[in-house]
Protein backbone atom coordinates (compact mmCIF):
# COMPACT_ATOMS: atom_id res chain seq x y z
CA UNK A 1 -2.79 -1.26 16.44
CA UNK A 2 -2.25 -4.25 14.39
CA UNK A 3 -3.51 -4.68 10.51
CA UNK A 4 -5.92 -7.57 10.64
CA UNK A 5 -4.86 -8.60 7.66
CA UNK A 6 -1.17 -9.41 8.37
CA UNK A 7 -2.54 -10.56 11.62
CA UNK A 8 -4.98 -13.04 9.89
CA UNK A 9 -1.41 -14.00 6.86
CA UNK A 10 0.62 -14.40 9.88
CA UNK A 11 -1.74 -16.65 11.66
CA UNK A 12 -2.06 -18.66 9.05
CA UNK A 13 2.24 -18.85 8.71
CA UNK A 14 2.34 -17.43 5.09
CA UNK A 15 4.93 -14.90 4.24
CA UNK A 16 3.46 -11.83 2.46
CA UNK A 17 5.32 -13.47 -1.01
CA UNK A 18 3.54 -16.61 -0.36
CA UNK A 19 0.37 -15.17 0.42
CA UNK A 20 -0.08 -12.89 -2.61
CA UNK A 21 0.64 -16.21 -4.53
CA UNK A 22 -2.21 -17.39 -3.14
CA UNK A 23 -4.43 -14.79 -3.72
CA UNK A 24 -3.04 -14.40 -7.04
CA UNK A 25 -2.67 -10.99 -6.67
CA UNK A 26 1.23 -8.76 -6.96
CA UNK A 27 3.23 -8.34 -3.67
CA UNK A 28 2.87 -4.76 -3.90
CA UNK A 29 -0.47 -5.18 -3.39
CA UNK A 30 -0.09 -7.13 -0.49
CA UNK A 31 2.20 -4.83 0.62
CA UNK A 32 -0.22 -2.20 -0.05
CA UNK A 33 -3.34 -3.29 2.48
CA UNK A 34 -0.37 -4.29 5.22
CA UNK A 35 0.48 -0.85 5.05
CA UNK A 36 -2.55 0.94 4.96
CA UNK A 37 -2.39 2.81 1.48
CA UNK A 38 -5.54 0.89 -0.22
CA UNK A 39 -8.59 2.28 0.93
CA UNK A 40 -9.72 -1.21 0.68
CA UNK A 41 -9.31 -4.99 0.39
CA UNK A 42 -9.28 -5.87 -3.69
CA UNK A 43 -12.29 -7.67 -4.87
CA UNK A 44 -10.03 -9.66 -6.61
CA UNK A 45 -8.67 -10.94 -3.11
CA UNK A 46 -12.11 -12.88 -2.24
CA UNK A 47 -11.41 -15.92 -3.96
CA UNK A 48 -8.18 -16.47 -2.29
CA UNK A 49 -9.09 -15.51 0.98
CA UNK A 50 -11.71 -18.07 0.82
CA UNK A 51 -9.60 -20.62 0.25
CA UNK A 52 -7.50 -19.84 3.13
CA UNK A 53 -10.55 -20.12 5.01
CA UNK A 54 -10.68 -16.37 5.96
CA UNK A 55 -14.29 -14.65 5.55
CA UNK A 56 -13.40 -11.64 3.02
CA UNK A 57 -16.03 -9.49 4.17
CA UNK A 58 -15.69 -9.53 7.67
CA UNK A 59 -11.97 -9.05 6.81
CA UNK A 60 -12.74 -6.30 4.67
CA UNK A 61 -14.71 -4.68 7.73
CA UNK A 62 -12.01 -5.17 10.10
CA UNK A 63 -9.61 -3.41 7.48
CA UNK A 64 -11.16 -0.45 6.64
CA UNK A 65 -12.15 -0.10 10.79
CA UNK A 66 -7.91 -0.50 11.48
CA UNK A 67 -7.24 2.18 8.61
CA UNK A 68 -10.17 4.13 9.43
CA UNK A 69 -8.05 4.09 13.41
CA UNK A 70 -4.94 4.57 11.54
CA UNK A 71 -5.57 7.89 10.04
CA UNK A 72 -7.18 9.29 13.39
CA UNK A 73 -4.37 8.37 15.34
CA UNK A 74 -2.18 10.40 12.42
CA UNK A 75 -4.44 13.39 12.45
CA UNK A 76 -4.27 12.81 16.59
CA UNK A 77 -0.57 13.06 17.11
CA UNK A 78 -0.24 16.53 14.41
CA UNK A 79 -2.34 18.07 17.09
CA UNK A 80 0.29 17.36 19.43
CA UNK A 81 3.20 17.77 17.43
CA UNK A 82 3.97 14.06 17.25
C-alpha cells in the first residue's frame, strides 16, 4: 500500500526537502501526510501542488482513501495478533 502522495513527489524526482520547498510548507509536514498522521492534505498545499501539475483534489481523495486503508489494515492485523 503505497501513499499517493510520495508516489506522485517521487514521480515527479523531488526529495521530500525539495518538495515542501515547493509547496512552501515545513518538512514535518511533508513528513506528516507521507506517513499517514494528517487526517488530510493542507489547504495550504493546493497552490503548490498545482504548480507541479498535480490535481490537489483528486490527490486529496486518493490520500484520505490510502489512510482510510491504512488504519483498517492496523485495526485488521490486532485481530490477529499482528
Amino acid at each position: 500500500m503505497v501513499n499517493p502522495v510520495r508516489k506522485a513527489r517521487e514521480a515527479k524526482g523531488l526529495t521530500m526537502k525539495q518538495f515542501a520547498v515547493v509547496l512552501g510548507v515545513p518538512y514535518s509536514a511533508v513528513n506528516g501526510v507521507e506517513t499517514g498522521l494528517l487526517t488530510q492534505l493542507p489547504a495550504t498545499w493546493e497552490k503548490g501542488m498545482t504548480r507541479l501539475g498535480m490535481d490537489y483534489m483528486a490527490m486529496q481523495r486518493a490520500y484520505m482513501e490510502w489512510r482510510s486503508r491504512k488504519a483498517e489494515a492496523i485495526l485488521e492485523g490486532m485481530k490477529h495478533g499482528d
